[in-house]
Protein backbone atom coordinates (compact mmCIF):
# COMPACT_ATOMS: atom_id res chain seq x y z
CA UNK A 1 170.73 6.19 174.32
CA UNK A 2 169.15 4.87 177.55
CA UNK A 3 168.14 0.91 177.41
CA UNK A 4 164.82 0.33 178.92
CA UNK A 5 162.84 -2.95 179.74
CA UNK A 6 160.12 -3.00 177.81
CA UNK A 7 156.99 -4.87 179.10
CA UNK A 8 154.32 -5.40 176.20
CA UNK A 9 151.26 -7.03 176.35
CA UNK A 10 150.51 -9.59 173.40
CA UNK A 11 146.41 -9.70 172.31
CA UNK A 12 144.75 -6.31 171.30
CA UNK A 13 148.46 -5.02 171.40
CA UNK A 14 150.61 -6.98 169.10
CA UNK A 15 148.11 -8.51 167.53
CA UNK A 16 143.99 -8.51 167.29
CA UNK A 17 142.46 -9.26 170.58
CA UNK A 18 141.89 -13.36 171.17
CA UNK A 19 140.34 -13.78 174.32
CA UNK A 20 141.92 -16.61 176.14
CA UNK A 21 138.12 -19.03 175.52
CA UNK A 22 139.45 -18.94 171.88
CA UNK A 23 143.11 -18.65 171.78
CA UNK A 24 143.53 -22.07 170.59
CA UNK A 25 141.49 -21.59 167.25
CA UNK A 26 142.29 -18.31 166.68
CA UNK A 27 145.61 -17.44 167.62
CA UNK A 28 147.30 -18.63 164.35
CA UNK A 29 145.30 -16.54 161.84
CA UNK A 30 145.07 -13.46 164.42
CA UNK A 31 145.62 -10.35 162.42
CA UNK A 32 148.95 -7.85 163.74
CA UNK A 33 148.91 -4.85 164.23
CA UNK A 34 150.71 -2.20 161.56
CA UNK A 35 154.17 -1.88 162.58
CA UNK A 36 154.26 -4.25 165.94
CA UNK A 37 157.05 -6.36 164.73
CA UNK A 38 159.00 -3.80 163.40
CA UNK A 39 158.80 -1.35 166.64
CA UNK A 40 159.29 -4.09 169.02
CA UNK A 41 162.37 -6.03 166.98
CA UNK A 42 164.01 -2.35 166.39
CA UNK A 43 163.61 -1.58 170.48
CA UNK A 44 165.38 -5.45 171.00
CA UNK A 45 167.99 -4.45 168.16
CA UNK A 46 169.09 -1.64 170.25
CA UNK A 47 169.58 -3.31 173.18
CA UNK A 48 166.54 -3.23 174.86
CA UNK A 49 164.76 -5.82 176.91
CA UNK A 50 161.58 -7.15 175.90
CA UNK A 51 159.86 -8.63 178.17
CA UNK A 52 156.06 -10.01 176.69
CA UNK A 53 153.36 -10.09 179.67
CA UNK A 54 149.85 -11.39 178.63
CA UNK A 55 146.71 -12.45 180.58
CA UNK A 56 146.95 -15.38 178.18
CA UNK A 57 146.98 -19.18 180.56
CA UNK A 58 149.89 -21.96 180.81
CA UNK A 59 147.78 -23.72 178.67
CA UNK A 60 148.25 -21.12 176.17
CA UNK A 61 152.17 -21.12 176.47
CA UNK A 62 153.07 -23.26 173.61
CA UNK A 63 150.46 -21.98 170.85
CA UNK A 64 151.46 -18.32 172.14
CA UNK A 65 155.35 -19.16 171.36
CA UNK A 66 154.38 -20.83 168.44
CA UNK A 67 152.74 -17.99 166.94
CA UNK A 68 156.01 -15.38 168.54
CA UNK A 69 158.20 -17.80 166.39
CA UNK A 70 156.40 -17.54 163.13
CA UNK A 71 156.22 -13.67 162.98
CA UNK A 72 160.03 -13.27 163.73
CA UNK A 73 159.43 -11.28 166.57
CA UNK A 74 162.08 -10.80 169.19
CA UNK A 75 161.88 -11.07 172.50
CA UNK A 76 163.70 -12.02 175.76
CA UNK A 77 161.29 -12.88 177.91
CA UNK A 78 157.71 -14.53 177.76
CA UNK A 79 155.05 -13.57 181.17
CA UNK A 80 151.87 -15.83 180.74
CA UNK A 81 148.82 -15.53 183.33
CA UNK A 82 148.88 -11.29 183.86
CA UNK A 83 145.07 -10.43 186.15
CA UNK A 84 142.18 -10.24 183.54
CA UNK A 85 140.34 -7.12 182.76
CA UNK A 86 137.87 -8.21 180.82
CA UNK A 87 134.26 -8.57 182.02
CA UNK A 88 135.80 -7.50 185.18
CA UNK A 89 134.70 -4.55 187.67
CA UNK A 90 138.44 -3.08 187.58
CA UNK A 91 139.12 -0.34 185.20
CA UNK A 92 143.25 -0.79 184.58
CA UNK A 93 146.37 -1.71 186.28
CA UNK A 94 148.47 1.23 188.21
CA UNK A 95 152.06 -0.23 188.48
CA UNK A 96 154.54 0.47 191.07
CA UNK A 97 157.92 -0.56 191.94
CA UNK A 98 161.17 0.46 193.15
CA UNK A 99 163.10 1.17 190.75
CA UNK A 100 162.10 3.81 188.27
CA UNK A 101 159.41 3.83 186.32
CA UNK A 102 160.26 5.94 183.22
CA UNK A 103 157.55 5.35 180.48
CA UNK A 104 154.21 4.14 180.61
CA UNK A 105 152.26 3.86 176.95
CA UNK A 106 148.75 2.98 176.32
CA UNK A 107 148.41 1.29 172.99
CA UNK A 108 145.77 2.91 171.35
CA UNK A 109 145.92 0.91 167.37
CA UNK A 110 149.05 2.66 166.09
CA UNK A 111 152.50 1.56 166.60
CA UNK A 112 154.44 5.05 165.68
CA UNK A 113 157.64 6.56 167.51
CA UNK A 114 156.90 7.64 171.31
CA UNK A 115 156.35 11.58 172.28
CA UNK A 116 157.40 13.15 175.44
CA UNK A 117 153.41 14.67 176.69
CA UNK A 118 153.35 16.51 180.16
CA UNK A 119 150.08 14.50 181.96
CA UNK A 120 148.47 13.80 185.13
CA UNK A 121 149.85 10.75 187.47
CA UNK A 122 149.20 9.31 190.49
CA UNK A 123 152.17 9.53 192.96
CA UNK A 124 152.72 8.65 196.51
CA UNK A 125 152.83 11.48 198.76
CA UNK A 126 156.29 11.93 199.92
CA UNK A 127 156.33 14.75 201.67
């Protein structure tokens, strides 16, 4: 089985969406999302990397680990301070790096096994 580094993002992912104005009131009771812990902890339990990478602040860091802590989920590596989206003018992020990039999954409320689907990307020309 190939091991992959997983790179997850935390609010409307994990759990609810709590913008980063009310993180420190609402991150506690924020609802999770059916079947987070136990796709992400089953990915780390066979040897994967997890790697969690949220727009959430510094500031945030400690409530954010807090909350990681009391759900028992797994990880190996905590990213605060990921570029904003929200009530911005850019539409998504477009990753690219050199070394391959194998998977990329939009979460879309439903944390189920992944399917192979033939799409359209955006690749360098190489020619």
């Amino acid at each position: 089985m190939e091991k992959l580094v997983y790179i997850i993002d935390l609010d409307g992912t994990v759990w609810e969406d709590v913008p980063n104005e009310i993180a420190h009131s609402h991150t506690k009771s924020a609802k999770l999302f059916d079947n987070a812990i136990e796709w992400i902890n089953q990915k780390y339990d066979e040897g994967n990397y997890i790697c969690l990478f949220t727009a959430r602040t510094e500031a945030l860091k400690k409530i954010t680990e807090d909350k990681l802590n009391s759900i028992g989920l797994n990880y190996h590596q905590l990213m605060l301070n990921k570029p904003r989206l929200r009530h911005t003018e850019f539409k998504g992020y477009h990753y690219i790096d050199n070394c391959a990039v194998l998977k990329s999954s939009r979460f879309e409320g439903v944390w189920s096994d992944l399917v192979e689907k033939n799409i359209k990307i955006t690749v360098f020309n190489d020619d």
